[in-house]
PDB file of N, CA and C in Angstrom:
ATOM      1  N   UNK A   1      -3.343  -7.627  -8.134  1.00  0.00           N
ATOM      2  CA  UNK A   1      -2.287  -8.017  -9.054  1.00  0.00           C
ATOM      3  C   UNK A   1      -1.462  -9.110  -8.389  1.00  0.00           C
ATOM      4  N   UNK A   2      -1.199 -10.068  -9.133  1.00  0.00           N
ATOM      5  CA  UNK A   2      -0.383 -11.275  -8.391  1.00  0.00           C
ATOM      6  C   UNK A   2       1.151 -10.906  -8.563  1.00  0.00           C
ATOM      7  N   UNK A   3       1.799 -12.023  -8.173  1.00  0.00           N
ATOM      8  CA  UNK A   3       3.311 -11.795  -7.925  1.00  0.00           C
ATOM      9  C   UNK A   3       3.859 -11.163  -9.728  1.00  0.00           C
ATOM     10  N   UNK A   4       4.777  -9.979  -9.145  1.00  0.00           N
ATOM     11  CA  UNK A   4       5.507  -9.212 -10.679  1.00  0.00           C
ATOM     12  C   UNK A   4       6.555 -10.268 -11.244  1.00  0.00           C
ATOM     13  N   UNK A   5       6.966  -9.725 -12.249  1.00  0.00           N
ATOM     14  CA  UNK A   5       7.690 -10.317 -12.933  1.00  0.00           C
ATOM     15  C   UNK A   5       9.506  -9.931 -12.159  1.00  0.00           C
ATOM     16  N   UNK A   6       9.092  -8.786 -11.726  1.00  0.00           N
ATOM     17  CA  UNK A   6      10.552  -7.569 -11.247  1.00  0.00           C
ATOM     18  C   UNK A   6      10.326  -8.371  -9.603  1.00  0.00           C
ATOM     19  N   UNK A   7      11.510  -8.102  -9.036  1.00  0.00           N
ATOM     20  CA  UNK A   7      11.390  -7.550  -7.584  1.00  0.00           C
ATOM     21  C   UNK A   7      12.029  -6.604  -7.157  1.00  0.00           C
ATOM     22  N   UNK A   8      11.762  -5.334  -8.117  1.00  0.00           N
ATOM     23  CA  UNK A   8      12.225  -3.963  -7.468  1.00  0.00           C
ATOM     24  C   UNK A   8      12.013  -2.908  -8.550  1.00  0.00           C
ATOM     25  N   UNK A   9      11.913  -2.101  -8.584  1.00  0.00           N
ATOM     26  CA  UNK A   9      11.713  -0.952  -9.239  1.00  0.00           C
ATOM     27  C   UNK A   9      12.858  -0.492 -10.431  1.00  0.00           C
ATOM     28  N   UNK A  10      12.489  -1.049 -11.396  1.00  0.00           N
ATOM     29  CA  UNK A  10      13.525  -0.954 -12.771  1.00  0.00           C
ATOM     30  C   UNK A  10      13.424   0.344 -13.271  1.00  0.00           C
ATOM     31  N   UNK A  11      12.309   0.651 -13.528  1.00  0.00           N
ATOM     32  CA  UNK A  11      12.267   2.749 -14.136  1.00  0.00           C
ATOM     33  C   UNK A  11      11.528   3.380 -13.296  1.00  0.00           C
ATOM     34  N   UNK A  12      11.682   3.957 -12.945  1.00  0.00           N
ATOM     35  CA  UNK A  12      11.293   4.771 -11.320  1.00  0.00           C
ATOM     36  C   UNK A  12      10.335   5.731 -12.015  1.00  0.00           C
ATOM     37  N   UNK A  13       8.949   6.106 -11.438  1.00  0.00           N
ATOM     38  CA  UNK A  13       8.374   6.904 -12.297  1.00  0.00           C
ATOM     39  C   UNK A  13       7.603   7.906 -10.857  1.00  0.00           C
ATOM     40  N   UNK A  14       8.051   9.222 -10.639  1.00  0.00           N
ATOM     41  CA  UNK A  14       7.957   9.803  -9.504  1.00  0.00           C
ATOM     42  C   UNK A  14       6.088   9.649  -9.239  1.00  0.00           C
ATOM     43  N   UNK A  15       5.910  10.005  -7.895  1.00  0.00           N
ATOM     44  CA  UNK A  15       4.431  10.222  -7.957  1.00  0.00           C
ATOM     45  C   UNK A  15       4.384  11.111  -6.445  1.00  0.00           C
ATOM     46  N   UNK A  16       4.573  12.560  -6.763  1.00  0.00           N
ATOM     47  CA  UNK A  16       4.775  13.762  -5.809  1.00  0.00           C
ATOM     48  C   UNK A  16       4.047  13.976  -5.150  1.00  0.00           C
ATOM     49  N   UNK A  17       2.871  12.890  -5.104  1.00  0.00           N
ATOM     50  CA  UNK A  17       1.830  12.832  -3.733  1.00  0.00           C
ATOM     51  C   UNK A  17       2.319  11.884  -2.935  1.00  0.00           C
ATOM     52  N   UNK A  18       2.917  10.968  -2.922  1.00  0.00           N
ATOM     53  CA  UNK A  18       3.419   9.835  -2.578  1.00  0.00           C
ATOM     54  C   UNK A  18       4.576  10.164  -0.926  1.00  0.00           C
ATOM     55  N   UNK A  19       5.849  10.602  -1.941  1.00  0.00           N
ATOM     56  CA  UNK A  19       6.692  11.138  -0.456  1.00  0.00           C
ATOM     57  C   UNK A  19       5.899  11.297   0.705  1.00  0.00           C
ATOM     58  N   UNK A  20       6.846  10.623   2.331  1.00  0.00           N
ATOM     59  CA  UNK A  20       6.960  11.153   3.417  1.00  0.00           C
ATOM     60  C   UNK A  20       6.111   9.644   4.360  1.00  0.00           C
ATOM     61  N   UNK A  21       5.758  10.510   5.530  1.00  0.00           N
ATOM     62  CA  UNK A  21       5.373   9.103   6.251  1.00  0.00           C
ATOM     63  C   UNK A  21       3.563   9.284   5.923  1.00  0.00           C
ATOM     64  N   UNK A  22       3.272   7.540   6.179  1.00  0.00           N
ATOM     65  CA  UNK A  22       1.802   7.420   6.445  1.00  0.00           C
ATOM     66  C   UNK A  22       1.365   6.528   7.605  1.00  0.00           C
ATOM     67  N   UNK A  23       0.257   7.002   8.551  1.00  0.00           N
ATOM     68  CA  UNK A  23       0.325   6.308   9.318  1.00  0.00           C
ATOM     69  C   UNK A  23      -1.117   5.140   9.174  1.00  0.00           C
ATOM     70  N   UNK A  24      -1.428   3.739   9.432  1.00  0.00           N
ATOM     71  CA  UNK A  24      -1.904   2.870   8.943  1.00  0.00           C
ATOM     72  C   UNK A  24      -3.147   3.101  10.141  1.00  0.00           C
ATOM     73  N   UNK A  25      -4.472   3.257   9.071  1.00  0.00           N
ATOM     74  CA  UNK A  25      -5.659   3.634  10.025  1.00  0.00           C
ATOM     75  C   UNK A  25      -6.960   2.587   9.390  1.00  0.00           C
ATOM     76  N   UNK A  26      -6.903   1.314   8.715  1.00  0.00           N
ATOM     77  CA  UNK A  26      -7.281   0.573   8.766  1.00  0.00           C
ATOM     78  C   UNK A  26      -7.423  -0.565   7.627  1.00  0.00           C
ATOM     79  N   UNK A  27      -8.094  -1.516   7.654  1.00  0.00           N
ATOM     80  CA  UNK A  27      -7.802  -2.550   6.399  1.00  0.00           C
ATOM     81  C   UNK A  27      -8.604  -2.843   6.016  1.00  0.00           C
ATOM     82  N   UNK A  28      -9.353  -3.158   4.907  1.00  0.00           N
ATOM     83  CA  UNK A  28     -10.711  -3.296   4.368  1.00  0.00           C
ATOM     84  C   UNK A  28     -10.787  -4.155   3.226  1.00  0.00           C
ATOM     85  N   UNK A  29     -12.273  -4.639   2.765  1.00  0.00           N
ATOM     86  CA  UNK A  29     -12.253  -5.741   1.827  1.00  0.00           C
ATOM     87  C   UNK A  29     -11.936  -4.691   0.491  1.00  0.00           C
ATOM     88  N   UNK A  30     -12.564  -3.522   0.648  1.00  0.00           N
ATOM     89  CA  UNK A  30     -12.869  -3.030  -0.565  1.00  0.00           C
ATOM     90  C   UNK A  30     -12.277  -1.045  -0.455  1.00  0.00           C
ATOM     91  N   UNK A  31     -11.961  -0.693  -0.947  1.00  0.00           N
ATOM     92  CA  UNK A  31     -11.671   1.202  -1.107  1.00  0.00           C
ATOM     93  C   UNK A  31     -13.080   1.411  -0.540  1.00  0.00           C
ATOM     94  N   UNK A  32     -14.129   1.293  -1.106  1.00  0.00           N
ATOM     95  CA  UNK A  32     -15.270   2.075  -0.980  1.00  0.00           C
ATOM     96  C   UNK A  32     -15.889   1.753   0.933  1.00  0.00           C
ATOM     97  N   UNK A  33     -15.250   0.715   0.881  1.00  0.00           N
ATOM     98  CA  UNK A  33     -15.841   0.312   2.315  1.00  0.00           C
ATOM     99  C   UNK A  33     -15.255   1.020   3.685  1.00  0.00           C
ATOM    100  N   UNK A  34     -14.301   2.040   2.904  1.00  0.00           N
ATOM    101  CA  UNK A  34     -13.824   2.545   4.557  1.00  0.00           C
ATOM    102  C   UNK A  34     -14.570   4.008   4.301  1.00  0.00           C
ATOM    103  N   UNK A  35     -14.435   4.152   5.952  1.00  0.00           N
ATOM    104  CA  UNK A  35     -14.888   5.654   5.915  1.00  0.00           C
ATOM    105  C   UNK A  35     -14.138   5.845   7.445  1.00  0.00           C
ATOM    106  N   UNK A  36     -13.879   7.353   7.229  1.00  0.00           N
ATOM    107  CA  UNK A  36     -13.077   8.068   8.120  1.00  0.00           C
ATOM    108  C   UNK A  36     -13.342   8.253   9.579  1.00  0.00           C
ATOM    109  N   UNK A  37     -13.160   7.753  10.412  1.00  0.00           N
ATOM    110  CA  UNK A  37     -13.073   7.785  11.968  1.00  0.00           C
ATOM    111  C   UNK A  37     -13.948   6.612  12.080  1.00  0.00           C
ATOM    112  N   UNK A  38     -14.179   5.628  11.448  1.00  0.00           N
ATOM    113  CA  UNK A  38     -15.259   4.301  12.134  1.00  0.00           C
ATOM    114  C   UNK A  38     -13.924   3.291  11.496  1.00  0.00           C
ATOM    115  N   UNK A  39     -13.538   2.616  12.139  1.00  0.00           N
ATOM    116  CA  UNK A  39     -12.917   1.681  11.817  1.00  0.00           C
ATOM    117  C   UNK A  39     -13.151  -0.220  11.549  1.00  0.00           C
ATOM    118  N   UNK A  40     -13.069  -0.518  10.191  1.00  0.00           N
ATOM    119  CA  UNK A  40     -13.279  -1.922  10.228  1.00  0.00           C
ATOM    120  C   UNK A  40     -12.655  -2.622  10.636  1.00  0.00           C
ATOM    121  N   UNK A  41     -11.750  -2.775  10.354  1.00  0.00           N
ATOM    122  CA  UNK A  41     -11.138  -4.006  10.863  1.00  0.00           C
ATOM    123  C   UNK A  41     -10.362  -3.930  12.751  1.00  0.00           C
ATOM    124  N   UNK A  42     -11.570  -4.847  13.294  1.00  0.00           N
ATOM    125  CA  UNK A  42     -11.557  -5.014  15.036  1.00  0.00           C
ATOM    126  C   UNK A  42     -10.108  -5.263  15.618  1.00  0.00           C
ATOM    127  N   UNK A  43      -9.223  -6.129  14.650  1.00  0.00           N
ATOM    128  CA  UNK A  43      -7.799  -6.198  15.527  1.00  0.00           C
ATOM    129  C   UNK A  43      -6.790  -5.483  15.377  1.00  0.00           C
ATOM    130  N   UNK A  44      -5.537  -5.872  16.134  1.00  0.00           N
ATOM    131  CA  UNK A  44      -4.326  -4.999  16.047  1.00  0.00           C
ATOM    132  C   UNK A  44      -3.703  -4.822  14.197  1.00  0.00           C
ATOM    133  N   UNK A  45      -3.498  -3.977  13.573  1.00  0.00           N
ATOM    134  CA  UNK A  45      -2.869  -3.781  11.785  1.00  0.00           C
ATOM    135  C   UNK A  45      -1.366  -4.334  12.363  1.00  0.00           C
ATOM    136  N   UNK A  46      -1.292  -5.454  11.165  1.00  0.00           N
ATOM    137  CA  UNK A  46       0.089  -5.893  11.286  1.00  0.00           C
ATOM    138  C   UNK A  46       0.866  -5.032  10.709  1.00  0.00           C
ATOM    139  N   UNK A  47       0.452  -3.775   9.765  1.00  0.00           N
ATOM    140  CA  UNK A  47       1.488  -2.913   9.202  1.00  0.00           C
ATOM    141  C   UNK A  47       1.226  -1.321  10.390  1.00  0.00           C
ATOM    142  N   UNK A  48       1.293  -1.099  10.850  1.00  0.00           N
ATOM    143  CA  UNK A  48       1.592   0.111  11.745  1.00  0.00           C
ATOM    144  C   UNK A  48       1.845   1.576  10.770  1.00  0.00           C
ATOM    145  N   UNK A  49       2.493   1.565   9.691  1.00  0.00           N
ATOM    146  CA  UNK A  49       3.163   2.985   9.064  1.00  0.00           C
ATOM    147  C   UNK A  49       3.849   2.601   7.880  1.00  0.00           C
ATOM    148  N   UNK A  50       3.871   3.641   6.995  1.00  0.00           N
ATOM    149  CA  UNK A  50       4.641   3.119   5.810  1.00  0.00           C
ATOM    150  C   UNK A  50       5.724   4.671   5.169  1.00  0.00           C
ATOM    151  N   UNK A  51       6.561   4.396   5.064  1.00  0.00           N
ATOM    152  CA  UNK A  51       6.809   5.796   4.324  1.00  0.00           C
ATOM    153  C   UNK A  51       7.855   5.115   3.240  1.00  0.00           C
ATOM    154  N   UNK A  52       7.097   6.196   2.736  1.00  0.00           N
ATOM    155  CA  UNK A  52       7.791   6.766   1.271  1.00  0.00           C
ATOM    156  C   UNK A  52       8.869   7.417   1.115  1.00  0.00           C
ATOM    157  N   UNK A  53      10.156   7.180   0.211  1.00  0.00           N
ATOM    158  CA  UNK A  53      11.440   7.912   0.491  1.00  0.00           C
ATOM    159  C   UNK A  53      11.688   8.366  -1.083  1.00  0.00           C
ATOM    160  N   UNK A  54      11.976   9.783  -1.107  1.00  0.00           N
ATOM    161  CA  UNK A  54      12.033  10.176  -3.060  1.00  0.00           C
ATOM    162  C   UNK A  54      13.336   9.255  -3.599  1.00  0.00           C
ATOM    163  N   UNK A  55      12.992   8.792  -4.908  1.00  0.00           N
ATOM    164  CA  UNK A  55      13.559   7.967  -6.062  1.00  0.00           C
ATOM    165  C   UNK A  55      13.622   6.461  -5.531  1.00  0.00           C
ATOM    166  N   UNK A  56      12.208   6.105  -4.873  1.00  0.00           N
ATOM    167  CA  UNK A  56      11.304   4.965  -4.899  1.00  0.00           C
ATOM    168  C   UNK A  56      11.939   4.092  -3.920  1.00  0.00           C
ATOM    169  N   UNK A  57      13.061   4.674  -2.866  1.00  0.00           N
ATOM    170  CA  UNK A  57      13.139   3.513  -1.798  1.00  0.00           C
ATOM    171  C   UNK A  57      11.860   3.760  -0.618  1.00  0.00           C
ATOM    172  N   UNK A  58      11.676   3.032   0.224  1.00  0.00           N
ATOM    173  CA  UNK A  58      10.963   3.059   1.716  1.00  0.00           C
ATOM    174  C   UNK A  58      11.764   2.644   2.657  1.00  0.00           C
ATOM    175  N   UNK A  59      11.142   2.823   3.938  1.00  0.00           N
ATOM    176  CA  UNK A  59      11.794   2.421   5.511  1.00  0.00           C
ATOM    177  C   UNK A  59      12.285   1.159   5.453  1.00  0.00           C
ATOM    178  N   UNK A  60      11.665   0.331   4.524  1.00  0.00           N
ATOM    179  CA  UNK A  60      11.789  -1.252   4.417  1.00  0.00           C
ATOM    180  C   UNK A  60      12.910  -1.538   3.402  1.00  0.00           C
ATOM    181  N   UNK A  61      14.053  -2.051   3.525  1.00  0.00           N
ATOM    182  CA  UNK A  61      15.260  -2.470   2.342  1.00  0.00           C
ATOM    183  C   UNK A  61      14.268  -3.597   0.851  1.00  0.00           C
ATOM    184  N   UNK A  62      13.262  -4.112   1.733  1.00  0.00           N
ATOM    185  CA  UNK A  62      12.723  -5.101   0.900  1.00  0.00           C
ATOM    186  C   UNK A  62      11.798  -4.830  -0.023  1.00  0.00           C
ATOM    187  N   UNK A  63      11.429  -3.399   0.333  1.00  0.00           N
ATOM    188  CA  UNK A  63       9.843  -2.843  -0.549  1.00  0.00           C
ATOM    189  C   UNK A  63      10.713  -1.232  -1.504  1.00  0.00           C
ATOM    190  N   UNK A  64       9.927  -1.613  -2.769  1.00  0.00           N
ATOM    191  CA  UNK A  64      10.577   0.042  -3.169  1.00  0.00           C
ATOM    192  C   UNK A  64       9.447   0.352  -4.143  1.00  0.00           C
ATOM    193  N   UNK A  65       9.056   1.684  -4.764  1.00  0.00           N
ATOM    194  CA  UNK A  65       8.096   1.666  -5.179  1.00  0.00           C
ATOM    195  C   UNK A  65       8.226   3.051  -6.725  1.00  0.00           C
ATOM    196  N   UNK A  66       7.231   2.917  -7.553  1.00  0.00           N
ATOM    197  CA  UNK A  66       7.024   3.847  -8.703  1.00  0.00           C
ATOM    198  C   UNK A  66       5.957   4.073  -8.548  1.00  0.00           C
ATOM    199  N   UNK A  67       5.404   5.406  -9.275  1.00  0.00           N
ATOM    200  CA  UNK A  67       4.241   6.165  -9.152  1.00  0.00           C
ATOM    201  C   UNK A  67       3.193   4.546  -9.472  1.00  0.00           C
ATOM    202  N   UNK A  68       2.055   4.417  -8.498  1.00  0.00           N
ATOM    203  CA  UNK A  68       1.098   3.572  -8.415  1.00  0.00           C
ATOM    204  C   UNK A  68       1.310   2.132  -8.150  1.00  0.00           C
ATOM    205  N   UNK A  69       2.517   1.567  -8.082  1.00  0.00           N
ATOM    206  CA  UNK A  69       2.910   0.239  -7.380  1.00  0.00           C
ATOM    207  C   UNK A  69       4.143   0.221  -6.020  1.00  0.00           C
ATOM    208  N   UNK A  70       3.981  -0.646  -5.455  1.00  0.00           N
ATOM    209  CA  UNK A  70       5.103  -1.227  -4.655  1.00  0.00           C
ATOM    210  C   UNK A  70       5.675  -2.266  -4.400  1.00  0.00           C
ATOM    211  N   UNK A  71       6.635  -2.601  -5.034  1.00  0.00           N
ATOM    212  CA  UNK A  71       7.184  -4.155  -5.140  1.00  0.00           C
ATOM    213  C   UNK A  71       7.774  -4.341  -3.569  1.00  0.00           C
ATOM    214  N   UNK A  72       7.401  -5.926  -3.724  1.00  0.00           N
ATOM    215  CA  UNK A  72       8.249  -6.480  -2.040  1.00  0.00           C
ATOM    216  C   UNK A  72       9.586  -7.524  -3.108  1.00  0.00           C
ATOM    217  N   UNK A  73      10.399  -7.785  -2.567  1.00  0.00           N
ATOM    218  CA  UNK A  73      11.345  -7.981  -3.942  1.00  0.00           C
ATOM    219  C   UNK A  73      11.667  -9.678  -3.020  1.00  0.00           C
ATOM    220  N   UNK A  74      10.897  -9.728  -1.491  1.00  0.00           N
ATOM    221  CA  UNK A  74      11.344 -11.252  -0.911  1.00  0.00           C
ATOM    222  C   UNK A  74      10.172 -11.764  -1.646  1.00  0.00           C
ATOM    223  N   UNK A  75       9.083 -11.539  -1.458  1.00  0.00           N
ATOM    224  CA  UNK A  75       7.965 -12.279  -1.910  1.00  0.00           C
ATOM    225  C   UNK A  75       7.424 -12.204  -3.308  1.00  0.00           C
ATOM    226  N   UNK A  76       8.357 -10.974  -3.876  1.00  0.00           N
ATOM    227  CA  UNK A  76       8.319 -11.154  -5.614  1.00  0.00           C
ATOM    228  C   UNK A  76       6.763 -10.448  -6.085  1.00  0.00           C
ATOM    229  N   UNK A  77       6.435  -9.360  -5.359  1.00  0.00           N
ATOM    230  CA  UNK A  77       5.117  -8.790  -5.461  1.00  0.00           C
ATOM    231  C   UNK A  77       4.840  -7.521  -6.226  1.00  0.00           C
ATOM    232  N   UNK A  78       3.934  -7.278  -6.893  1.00  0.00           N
ATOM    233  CA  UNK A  78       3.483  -5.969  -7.111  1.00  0.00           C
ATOM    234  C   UNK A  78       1.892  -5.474  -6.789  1.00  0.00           C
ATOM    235  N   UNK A  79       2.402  -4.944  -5.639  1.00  0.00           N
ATOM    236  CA  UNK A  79       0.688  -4.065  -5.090  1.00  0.00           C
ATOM    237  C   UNK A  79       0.675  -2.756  -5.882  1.00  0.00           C
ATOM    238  N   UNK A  80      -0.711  -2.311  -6.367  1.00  0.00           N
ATOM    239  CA  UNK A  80      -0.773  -1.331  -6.439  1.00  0.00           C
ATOM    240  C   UNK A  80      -1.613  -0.472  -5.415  1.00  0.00           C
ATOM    241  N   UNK A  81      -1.010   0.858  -5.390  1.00  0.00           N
ATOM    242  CA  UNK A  81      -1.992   1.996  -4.476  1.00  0.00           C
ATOM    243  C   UNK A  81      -2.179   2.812  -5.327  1.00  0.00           C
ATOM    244  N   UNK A  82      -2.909   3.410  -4.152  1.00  0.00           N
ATOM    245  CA  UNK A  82      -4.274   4.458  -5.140  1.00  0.00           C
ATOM    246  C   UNK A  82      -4.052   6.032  -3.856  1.00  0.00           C
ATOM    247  N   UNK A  83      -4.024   6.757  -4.151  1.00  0.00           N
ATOM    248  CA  UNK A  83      -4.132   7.801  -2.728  1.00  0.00           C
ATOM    249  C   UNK A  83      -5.931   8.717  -3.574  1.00  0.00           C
ATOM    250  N   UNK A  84      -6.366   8.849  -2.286  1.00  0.00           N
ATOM    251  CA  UNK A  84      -7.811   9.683  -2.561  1.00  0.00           C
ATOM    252  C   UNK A  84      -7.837  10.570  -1.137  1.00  0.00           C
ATOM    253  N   UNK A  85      -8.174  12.066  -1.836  1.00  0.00           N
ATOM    254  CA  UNK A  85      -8.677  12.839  -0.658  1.00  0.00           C
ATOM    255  C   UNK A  85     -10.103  13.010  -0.060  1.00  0.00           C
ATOM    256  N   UNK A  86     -10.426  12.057   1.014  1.00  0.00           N
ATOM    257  CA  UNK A  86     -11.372  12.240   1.611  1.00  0.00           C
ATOM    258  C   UNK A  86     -11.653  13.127   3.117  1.00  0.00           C
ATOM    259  N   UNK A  87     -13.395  14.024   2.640  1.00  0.00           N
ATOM    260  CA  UNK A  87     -13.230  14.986   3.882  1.00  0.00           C
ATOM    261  C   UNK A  87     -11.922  16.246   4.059  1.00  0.00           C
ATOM    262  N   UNK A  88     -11.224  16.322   3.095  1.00  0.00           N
ATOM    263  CA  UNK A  88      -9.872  16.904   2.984  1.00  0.00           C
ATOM    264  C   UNK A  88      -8.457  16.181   3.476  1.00  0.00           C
ATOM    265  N   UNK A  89      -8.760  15.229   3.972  1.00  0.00           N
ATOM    266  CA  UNK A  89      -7.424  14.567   4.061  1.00  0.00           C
ATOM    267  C   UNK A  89      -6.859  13.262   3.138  1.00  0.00           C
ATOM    268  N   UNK A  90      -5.307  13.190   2.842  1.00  0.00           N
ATOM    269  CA  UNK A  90      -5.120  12.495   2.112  1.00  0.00           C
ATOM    270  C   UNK A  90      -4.957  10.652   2.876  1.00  0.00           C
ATOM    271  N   UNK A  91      -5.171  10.056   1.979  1.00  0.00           N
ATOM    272  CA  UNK A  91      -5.675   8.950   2.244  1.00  0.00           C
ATOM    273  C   UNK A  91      -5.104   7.925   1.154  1.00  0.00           C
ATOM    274  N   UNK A  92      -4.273   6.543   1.566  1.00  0.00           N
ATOM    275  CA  UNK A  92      -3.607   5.881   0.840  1.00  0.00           C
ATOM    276  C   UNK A  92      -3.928   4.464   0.990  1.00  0.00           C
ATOM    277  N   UNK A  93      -4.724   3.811  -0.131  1.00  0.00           N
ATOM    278  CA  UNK A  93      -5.157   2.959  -0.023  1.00  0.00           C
ATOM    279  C   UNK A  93      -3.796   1.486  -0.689  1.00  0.00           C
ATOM    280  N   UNK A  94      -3.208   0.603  -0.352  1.00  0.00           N
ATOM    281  CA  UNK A  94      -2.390  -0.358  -0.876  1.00  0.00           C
ATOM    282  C   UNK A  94      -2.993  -1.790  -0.663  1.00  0.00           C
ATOM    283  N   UNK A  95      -2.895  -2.342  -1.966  1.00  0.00           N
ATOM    284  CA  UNK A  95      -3.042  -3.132  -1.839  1.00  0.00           C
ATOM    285  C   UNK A  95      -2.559  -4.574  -1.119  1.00  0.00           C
ATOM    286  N   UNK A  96      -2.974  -5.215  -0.283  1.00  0.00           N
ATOM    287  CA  UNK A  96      -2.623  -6.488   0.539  1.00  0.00           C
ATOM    288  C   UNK A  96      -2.192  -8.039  -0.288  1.00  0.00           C
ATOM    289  N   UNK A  97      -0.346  -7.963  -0.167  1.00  0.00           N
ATOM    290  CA  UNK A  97      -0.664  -9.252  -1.444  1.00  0.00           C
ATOM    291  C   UNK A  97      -0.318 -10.852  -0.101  1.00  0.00           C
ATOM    292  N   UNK A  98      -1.376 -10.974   0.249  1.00  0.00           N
ATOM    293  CA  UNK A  98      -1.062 -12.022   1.305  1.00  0.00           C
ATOM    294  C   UNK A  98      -1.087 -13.221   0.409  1.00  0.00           C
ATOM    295  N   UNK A  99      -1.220 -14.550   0.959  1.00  0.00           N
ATOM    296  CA  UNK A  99      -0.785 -15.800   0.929  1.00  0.00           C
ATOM    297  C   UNK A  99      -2.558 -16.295  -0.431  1.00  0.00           C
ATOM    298  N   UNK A 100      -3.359 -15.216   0.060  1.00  0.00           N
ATOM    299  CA  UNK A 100      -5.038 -15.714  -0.583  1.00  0.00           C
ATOM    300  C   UNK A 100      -4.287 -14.787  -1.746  1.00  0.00           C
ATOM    301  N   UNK A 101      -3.863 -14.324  -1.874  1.00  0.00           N
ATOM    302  CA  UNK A 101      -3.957 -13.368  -2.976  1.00  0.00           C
ATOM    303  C   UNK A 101      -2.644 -13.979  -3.831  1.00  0.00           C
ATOM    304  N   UNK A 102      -1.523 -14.229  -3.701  1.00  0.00           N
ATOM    305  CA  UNK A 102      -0.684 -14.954  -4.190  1.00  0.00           C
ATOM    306  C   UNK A 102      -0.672 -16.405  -4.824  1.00  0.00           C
ATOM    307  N   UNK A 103      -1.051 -17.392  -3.684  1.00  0.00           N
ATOM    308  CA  UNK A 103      -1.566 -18.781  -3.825  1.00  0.00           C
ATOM    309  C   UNK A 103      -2.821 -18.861  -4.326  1.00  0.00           C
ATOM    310  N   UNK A 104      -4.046 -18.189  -3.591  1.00  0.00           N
ATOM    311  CA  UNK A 104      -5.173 -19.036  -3.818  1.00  0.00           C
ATOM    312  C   UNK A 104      -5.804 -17.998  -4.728  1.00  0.00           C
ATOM    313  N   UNK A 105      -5.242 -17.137  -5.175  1.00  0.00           N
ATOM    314  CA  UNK A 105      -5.792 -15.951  -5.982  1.00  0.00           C
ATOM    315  C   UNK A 105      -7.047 -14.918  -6.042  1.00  0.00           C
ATOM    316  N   UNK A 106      -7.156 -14.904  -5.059  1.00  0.00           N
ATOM    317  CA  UNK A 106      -7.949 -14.113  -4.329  1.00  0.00           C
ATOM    318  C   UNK A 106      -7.821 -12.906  -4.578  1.00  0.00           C
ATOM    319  N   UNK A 107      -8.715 -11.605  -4.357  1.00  0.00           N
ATOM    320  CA  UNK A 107      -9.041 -10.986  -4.460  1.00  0.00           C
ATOM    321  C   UNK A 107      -7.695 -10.004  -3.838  1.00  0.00           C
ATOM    322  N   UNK A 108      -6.879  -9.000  -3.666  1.00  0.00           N
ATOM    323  CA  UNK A 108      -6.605  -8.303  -2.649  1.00  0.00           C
ATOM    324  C   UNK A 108      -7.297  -7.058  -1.193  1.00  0.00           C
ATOM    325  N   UNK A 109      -7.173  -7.441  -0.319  1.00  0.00           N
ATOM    326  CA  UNK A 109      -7.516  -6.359   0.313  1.00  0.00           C
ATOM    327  C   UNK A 109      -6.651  -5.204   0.515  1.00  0.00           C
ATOM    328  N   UNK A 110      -7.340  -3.952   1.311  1.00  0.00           N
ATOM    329  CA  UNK A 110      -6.167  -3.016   0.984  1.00  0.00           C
ATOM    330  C   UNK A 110      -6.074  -2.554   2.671  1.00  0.00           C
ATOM    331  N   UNK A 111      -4.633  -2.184   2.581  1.00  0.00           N
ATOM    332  CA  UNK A 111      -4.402  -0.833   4.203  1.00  0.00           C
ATOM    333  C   UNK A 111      -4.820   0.279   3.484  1.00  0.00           C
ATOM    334  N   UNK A 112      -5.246   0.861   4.726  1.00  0.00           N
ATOM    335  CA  UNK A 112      -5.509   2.240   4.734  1.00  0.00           C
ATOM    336  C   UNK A 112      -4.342   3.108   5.083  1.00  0.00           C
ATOM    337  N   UNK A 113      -3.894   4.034   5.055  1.00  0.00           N
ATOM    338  CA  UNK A 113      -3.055   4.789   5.182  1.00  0.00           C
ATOM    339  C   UNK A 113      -3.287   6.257   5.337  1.00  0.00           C
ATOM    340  N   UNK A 114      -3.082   7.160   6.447  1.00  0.00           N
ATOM    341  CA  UNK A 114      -3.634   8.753   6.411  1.00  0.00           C
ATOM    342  C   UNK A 114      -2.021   9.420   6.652  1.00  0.00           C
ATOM    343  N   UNK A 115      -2.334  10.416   5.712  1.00  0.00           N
ATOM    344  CA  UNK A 115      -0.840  11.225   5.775  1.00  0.00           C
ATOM    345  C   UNK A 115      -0.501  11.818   7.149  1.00  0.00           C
ATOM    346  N   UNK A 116       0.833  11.546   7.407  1.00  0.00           N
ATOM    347  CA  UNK A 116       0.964  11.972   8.707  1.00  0.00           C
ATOM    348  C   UNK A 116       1.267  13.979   8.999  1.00  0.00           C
TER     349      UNK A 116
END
């Protein structure tokens, strides 16, 4: 999804899987392409952790989010995530709205995310 129209969360719509921290366990072209304990992507994750705070703020003043998106409100974005339980653990896939995905319209990639 390219840049939103909002930069912040106008009707808050809960999503009670969502709350608490996640910690960032890898980045991929595609959802289907990760799998659990082999990791793709070889370098350091520029995002480290993400959490979720109830009635759609996060750790970040700049990011806030409703059930299935997260707006960045500097860069005027709406990613959506997806959470899936794989192997039994929960697992949070978000979408990456970098500079290819904004400008050159590209595809998004996503972080991975495992509940902490």
């Amino acid at each position: 999804m390219k840049k939103g129209s909002g930069t912040h969360v106008s009707t808050f719509e809960n999503d009670p899987q969502v709350p608490g921290e996640w910690k960032a366990v890898d980045f991929v072209t595609n959802i289907s392409d990760f799998k659990p304990g082999s990791k793709s992507w070889k370098g350091d994750l520029f995002l480290k952790e993400f959490e979720f705070h109830k009635g759609g703020s996060t750790h970040k003043s700049f990011w806030t989010w409703t059930k299935g998106h997260v707006y960045h409100a500097g860069d005027q974005t709406d990613a959506k995530y997806t959470v899936e339980k794989i192997d039994g653990e929960d697992y949070l896939f978000l979408e990456w709205m970098s500079g290819d995905v904004t400008i050159r319209g590209r595809k998004p990639k996503y972080y991975v995310f495992k509940r902490r």
